[in-house]
PDB file of N, CA and C in Angstrom:
ATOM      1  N   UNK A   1      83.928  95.563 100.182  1.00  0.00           N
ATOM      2  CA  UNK A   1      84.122  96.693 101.072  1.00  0.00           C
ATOM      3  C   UNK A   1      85.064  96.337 102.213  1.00  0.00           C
ATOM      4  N   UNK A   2      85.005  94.882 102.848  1.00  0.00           N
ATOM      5  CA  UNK A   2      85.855  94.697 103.957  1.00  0.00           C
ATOM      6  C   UNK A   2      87.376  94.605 103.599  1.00  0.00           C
ATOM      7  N   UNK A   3      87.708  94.204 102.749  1.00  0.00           N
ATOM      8  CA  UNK A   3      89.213  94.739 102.556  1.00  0.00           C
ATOM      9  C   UNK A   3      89.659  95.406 102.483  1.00  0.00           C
ATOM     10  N   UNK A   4      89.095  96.756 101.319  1.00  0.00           N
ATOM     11  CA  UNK A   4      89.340  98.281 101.091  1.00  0.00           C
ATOM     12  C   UNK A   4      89.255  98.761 102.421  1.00  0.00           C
ATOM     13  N   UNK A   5      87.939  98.697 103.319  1.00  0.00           N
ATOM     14  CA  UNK A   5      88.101  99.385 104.683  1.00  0.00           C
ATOM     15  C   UNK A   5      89.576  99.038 105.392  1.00  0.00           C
ATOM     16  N   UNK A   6      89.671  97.547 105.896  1.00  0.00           N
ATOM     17  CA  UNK A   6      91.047  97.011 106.682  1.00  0.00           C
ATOM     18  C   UNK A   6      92.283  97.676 106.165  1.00  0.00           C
ATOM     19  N   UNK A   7      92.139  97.769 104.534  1.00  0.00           N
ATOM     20  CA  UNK A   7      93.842  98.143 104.328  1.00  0.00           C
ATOM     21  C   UNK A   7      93.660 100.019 103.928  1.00  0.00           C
ATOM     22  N   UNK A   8      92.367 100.775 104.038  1.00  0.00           N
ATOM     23  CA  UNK A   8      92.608 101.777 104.037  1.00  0.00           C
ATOM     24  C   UNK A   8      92.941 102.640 105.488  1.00  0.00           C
ATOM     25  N   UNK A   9      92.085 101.593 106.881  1.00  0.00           N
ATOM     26  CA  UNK A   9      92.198 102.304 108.080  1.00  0.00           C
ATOM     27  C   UNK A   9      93.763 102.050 108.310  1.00  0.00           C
ATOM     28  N   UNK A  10      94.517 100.569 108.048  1.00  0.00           N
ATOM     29  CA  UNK A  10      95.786 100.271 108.635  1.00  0.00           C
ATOM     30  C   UNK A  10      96.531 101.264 107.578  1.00  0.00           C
ATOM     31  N   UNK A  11      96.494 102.080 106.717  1.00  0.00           N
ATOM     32  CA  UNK A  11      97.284 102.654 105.855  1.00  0.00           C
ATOM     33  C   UNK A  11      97.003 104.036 106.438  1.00  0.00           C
ATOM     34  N   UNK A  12      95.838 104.513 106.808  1.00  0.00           N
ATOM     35  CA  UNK A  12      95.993 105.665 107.834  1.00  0.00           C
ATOM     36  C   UNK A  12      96.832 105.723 109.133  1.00  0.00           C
ATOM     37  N   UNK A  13      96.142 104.864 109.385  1.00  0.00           N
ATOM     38  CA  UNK A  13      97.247 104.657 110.662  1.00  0.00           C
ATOM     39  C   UNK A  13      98.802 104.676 110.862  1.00  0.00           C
ATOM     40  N   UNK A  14      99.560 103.683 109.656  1.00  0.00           N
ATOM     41  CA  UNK A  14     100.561 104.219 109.245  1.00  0.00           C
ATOM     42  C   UNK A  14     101.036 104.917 109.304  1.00  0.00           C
ATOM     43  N   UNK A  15     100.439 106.018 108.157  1.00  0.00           N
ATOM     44  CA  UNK A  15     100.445 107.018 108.042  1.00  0.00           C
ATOM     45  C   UNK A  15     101.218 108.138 108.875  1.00  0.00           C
ATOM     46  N   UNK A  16     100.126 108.160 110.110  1.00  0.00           N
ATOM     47  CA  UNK A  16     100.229 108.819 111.176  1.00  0.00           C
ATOM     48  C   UNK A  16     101.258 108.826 112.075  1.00  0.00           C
ATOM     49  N   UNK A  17     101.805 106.986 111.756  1.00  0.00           N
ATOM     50  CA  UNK A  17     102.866 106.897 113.111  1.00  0.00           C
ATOM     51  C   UNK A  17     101.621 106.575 114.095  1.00  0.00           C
ATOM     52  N   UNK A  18     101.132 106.000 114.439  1.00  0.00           N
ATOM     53  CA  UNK A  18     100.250 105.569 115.549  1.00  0.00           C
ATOM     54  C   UNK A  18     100.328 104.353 115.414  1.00  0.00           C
ATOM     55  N   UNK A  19     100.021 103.814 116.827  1.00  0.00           N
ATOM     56  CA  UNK A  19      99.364 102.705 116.836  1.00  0.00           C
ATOM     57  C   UNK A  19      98.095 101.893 116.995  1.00  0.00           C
ATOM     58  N   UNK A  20      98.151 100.454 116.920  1.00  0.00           N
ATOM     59  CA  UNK A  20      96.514 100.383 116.888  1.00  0.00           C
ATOM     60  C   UNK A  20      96.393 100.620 118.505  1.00  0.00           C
ATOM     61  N   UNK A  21      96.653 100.105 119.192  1.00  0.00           N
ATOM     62  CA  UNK A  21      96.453 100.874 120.607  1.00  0.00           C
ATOM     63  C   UNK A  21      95.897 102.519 120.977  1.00  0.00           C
ATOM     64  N   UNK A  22      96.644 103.253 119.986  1.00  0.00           N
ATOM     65  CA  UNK A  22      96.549 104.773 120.612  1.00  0.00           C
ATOM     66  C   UNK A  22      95.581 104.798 119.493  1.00  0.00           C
ATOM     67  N   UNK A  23      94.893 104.160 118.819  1.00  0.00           N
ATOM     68  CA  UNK A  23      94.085 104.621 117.370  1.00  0.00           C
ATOM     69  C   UNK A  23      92.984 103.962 118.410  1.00  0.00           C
ATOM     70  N   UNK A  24      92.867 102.692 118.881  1.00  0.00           N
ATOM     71  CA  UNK A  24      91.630 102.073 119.549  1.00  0.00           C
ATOM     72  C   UNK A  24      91.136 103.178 121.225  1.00  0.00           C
ATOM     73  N   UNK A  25      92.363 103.095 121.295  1.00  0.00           N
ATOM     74  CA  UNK A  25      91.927 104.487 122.470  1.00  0.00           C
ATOM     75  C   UNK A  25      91.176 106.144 122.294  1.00  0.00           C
ATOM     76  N   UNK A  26      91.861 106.226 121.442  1.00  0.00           N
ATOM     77  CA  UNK A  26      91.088 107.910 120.240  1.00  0.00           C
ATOM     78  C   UNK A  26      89.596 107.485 119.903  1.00  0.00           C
ATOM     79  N   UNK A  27      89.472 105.759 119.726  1.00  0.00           N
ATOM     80  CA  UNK A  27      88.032 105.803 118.911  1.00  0.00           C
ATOM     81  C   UNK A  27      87.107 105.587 120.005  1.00  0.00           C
ATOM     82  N   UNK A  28      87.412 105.069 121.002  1.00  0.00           N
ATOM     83  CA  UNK A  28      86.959 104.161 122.804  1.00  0.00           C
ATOM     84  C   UNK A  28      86.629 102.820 122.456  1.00  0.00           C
ATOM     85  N   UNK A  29      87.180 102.166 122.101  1.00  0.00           N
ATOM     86  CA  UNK A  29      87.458 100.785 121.858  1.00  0.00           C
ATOM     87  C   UNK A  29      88.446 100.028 122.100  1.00  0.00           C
ATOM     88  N   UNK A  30      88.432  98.800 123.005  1.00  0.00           N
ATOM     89  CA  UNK A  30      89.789  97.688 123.062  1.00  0.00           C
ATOM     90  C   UNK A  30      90.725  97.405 121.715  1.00  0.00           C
ATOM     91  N   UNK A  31      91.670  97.634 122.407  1.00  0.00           N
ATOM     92  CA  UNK A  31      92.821  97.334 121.841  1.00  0.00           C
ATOM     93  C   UNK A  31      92.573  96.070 120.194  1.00  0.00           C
ATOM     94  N   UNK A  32      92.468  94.910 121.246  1.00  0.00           N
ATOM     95  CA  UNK A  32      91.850  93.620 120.005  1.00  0.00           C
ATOM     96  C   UNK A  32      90.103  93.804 119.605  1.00  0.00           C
ATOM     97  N   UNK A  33      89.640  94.869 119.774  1.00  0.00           N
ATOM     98  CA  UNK A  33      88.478  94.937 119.197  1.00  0.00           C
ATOM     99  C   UNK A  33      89.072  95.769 117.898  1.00  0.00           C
ATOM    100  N   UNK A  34      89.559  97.081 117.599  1.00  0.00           N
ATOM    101  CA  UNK A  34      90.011  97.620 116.930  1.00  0.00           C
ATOM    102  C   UNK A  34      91.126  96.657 116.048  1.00  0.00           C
ATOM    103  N   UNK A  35      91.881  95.841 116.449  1.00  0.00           N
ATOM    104  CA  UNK A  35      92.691  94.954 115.851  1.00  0.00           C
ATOM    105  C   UNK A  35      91.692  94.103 115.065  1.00  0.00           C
ATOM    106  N   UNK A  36      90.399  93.709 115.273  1.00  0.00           N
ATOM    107  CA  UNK A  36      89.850  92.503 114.119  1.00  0.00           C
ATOM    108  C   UNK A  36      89.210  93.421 112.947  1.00  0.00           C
ATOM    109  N   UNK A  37      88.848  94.564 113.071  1.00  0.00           N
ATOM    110  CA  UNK A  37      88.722  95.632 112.063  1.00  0.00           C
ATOM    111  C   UNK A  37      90.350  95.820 111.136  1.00  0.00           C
ATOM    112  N   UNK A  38      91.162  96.005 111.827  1.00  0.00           N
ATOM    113  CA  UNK A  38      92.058  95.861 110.571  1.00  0.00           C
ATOM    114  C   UNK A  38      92.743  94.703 109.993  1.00  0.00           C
ATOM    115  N   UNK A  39      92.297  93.278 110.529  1.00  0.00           N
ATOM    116  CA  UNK A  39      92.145  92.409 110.325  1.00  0.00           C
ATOM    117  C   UNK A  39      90.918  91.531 108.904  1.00  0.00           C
ATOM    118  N   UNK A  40      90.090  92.500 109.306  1.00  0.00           N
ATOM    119  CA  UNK A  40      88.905  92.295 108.364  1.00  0.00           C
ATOM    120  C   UNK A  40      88.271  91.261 108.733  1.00  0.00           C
ATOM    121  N   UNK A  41      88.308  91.206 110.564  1.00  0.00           N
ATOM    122  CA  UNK A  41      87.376  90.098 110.751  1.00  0.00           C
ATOM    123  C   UNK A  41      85.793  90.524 111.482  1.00  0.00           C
ATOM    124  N   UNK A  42      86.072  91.535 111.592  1.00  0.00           N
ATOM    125  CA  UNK A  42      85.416  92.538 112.263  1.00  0.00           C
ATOM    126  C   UNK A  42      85.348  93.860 111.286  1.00  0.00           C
ATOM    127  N   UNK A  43      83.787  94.346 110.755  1.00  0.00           N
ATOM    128  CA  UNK A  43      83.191  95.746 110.519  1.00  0.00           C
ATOM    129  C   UNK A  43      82.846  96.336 111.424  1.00  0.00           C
ATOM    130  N   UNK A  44      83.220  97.762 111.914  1.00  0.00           N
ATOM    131  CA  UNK A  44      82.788  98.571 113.234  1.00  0.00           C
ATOM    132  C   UNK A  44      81.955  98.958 112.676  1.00  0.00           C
ATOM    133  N   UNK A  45      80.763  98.854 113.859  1.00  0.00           N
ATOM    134  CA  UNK A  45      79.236  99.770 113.570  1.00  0.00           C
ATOM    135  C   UNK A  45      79.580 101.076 113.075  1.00  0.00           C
ATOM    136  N   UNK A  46      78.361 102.065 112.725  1.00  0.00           N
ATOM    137  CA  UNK A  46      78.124 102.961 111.975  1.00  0.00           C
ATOM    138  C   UNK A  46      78.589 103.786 112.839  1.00  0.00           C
ATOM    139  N   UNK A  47      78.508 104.294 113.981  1.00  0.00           N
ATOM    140  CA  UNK A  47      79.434 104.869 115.122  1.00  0.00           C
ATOM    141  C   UNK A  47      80.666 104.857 115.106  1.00  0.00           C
ATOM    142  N   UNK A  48      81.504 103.789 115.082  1.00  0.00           N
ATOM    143  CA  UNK A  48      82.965 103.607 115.224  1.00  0.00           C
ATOM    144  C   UNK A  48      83.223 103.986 114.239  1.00  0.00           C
ATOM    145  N   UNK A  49      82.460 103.364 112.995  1.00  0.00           N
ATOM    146  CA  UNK A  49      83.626 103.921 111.644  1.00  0.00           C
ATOM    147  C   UNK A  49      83.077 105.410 111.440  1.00  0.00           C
ATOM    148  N   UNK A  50      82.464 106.389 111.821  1.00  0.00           N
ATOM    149  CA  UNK A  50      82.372 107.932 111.862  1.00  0.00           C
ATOM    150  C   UNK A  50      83.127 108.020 112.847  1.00  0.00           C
ATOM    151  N   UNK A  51      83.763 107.701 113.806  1.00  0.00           N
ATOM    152  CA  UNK A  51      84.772 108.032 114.724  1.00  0.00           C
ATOM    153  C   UNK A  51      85.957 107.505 114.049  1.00  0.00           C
ATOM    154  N   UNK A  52      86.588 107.052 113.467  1.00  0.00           N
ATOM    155  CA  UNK A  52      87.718 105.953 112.588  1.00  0.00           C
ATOM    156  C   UNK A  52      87.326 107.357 111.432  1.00  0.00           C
ATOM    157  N   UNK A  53      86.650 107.514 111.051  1.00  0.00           N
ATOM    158  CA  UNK A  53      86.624 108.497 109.764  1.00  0.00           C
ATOM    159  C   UNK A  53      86.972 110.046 110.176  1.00  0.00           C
ATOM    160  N   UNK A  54      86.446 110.290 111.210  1.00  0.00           N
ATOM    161  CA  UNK A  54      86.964 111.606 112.129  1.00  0.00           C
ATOM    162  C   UNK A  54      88.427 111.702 112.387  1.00  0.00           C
ATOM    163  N   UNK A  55      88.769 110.417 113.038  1.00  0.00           N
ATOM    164  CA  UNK A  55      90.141 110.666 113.437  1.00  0.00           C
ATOM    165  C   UNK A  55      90.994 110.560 112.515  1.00  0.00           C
ATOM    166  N   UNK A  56      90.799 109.967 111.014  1.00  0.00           N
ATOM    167  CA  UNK A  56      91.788 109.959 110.434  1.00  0.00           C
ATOM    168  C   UNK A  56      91.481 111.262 109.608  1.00  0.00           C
ATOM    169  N   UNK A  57      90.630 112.156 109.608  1.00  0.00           N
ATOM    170  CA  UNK A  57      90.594 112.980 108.581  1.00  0.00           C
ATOM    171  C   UNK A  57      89.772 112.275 107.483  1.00  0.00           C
ATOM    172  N   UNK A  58      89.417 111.503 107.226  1.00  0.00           N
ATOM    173  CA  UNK A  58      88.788 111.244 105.618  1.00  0.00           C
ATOM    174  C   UNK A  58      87.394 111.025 105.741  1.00  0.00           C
ATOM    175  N   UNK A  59      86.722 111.079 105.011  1.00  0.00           N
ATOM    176  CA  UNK A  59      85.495 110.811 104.569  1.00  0.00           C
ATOM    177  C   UNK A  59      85.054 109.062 105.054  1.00  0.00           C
ATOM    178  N   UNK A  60      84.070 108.763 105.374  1.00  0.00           N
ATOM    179  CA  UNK A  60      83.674 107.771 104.992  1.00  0.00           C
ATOM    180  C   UNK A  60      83.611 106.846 103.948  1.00  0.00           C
ATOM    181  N   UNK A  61      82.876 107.929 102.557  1.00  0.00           N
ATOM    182  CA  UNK A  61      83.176 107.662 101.227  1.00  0.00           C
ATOM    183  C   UNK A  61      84.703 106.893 100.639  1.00  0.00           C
ATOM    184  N   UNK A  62      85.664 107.322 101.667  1.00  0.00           N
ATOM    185  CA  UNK A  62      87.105 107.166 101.392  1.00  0.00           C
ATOM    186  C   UNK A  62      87.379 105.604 101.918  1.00  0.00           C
ATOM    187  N   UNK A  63      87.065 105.671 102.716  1.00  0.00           N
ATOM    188  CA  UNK A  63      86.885 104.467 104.023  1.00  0.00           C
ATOM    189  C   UNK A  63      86.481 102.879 103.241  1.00  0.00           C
ATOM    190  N   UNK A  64      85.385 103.338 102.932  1.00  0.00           N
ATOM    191  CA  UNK A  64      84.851 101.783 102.122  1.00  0.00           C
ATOM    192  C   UNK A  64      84.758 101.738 100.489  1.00  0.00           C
ATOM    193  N   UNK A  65      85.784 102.652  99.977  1.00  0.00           N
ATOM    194  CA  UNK A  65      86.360 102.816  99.028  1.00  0.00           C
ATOM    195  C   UNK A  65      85.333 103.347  97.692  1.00  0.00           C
ATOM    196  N   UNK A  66      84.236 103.973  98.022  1.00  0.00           N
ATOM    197  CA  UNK A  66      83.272 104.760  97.237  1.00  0.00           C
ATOM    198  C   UNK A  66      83.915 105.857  96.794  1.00  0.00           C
ATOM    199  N   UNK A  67      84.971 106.398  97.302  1.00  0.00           N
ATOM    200  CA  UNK A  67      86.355 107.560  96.303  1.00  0.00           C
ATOM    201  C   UNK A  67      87.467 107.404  96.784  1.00  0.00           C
ATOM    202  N   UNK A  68      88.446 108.223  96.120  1.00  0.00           N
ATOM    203  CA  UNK A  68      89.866 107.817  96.324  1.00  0.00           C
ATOM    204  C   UNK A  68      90.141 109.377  96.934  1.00  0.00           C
ATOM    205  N   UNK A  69      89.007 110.183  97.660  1.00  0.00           N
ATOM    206  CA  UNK A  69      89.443 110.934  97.972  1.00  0.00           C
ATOM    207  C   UNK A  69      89.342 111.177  99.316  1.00  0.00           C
ATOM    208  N   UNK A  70      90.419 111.579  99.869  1.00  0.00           N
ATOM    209  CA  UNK A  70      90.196 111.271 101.553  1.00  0.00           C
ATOM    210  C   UNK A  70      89.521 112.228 101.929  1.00  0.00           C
TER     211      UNK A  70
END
């Protein structure tokens, strides 16, 4: 699950044109706290990643790779 999460949030993000800065600010989290999540050194609690799943639009399900549907 920790890889699929890291390279599906940094591929949203992408996405978007954002950065992890303005993505860690949207979720209320430091800058390098949000950076070891897409790192995969760091899983955000059940809170952050429903906020990380909010802001990008997708599902959770999508998130830790249980579908390929966002």
């Amino acid at each position: 699950m920790e890889n699929i999460f890291k390279d599906r949030i940094r591929a949203l993000r992408q996405e978007r044109g954002e950065t992890q800065a303005q993505v860690a600010a949207a979720i209320g989290v430091a800058e390098s706290h949000y950076q070891r999540f897409e790192r995969g050194a760091n899983l955000p609690n059940l809170e952050n990643a429903w906020k990380l799943a909010d802001h990008f639009g997708a599902s959770m399900d999508y998130l830790v790779g249980r579908s390929d549907q966002r």
